[in-house]
C-alpha atoms as a PDB file:
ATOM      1  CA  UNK A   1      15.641-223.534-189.007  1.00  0.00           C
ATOM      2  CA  UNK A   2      14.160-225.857-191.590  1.00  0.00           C
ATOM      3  CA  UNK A   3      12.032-223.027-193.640  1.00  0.00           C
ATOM      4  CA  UNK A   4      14.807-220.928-194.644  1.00  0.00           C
ATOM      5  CA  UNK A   5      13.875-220.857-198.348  1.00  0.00           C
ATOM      6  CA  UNK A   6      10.300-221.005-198.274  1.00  0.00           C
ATOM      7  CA  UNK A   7       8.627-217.444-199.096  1.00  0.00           C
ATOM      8  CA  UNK A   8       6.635-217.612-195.215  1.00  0.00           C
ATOM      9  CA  UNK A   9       9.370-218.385-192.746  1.00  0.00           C
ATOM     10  CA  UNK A  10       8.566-218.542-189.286  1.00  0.00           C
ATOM     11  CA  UNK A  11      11.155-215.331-188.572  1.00  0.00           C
ATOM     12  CA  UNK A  12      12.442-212.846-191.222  1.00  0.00           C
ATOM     13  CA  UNK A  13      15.312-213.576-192.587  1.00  0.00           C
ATOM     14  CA  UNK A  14      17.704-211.561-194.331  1.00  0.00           C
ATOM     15  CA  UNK A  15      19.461-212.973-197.169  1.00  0.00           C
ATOM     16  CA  UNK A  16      23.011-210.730-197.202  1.00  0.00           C
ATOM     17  CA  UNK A  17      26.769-211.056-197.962  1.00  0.00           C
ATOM     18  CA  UNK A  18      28.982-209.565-195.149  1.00  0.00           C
ATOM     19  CA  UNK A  19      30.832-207.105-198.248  1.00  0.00           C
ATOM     20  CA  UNK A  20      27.358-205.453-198.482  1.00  0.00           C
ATOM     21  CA  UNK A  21      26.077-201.810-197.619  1.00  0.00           C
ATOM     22  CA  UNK A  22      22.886-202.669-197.480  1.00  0.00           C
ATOM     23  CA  UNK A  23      22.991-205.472-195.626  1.00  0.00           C
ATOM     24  CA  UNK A  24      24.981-203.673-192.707  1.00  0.00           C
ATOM     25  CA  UNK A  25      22.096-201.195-192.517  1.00  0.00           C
ATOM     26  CA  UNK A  26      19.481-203.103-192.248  1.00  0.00           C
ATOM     27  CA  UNK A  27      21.258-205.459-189.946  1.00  0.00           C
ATOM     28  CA  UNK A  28      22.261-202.670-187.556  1.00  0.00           C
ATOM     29  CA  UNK A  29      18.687-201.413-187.791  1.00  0.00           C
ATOM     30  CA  UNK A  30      17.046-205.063-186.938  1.00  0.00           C
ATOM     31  CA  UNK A  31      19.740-204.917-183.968  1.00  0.00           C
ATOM     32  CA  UNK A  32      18.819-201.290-182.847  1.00  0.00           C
ATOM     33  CA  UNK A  33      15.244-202.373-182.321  1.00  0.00           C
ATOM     34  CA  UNK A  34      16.228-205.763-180.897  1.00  0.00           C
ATOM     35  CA  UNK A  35      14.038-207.403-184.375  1.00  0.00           C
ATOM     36  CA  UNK A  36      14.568-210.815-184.447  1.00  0.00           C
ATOM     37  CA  UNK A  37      16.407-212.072-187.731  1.00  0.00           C
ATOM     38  CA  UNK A  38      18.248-215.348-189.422  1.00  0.00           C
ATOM     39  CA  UNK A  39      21.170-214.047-191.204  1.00  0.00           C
ATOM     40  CA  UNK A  40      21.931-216.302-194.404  1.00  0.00           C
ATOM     41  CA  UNK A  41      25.123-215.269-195.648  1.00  0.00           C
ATOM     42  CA  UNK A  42      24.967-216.360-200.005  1.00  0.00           C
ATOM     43  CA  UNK A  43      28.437-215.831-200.556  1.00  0.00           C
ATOM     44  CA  UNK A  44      28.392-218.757-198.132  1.00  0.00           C
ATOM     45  CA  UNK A  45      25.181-220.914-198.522  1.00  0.00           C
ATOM     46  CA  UNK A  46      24.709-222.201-202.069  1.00  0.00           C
ATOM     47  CA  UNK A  47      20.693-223.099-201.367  1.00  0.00           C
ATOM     48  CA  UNK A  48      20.720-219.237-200.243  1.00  0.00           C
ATOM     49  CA  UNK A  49      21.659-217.766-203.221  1.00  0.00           C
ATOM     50  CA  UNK A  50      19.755-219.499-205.470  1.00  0.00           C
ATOM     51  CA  UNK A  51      16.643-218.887-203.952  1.00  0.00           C
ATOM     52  CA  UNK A  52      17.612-215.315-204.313  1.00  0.00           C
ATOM     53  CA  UNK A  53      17.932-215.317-207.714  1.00  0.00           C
ATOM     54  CA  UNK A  54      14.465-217.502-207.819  1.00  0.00           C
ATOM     55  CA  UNK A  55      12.825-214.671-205.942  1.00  0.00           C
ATOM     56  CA  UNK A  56      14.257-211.733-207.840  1.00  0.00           C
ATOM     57  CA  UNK A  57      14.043-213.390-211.469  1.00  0.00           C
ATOM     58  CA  UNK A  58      17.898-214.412-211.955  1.00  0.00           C
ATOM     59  CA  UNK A  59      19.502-211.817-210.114  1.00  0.00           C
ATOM     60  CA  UNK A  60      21.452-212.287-206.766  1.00  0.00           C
ATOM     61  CA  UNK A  61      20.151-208.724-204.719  1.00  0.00           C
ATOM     62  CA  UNK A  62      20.743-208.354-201.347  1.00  0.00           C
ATOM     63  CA  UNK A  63      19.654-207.634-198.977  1.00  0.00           C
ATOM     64  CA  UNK A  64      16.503-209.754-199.688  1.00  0.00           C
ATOM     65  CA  UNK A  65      14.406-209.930-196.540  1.00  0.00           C
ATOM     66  CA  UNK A  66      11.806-211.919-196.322  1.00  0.00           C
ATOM     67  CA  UNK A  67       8.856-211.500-193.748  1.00  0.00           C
ATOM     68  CA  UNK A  68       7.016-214.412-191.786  1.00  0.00           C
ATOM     69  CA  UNK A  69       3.464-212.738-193.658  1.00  0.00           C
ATOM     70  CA  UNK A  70       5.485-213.277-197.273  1.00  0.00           C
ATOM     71  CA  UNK A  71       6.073-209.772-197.881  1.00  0.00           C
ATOM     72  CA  UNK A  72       9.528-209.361-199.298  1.00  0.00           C
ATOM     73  CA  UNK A  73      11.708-206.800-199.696  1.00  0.00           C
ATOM     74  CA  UNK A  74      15.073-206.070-201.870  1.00  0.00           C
ATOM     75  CA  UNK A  75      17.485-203.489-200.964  1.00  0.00           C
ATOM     76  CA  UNK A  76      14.434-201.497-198.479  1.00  0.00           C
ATOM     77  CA  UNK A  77      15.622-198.013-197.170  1.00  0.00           C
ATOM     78  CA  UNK A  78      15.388-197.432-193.746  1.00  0.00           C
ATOM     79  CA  UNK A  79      12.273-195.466-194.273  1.00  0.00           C
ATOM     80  CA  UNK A  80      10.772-198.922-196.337  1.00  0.00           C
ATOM     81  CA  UNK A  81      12.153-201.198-192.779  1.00  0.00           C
ATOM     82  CA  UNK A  82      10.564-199.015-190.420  1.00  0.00           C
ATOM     83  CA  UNK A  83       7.157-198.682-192.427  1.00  0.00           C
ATOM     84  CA  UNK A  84       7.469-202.525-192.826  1.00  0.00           C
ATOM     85  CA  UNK A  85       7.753-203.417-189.270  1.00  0.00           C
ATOM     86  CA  UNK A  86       5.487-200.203-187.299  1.00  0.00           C
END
């Protein structure tokens, strides 16, 4: 997918680290409702995690998810997800 760091992508994609609460939950949730996703792991792409920190002014939060309309959100709830994507 050539748009992975771009703030419109043409899926969401979920910036994570596999060590990460967070992530898991929203992952699992994406998979419950069969939500299509790109899965950039930063503790394993360098170009990932800095556009992280570019996004969220130096710091390296995940999950950052960002959605094909440019919303973007950092550590969302499962309440923020579901709002999000009804």
């Amino acid at each position: 997918m050539s748009d992975l760091y771009t703030k419109s992508p043409s899926t969401i994609v979920m910036y994570s680290t596999s060590w990460c609460p967070d992530c898991t939950r929203a992952k699992k949730f994406f998979d419950k409702f069969k939500i299509p996703y790109t899965d950039v792991d930063v503790d394993d792409d360098e170009q990932g995690k800095a556009f992280v920190m570019e996004i969220n002014n130096g710091a390296r939060v995940v999950p950052t998810i960002i959605f094909p309309d440019g919303d973007v959100l950092v550590e969302p709830s499962t309440k923020e997800l579901r709002e999000k994507l009804s």
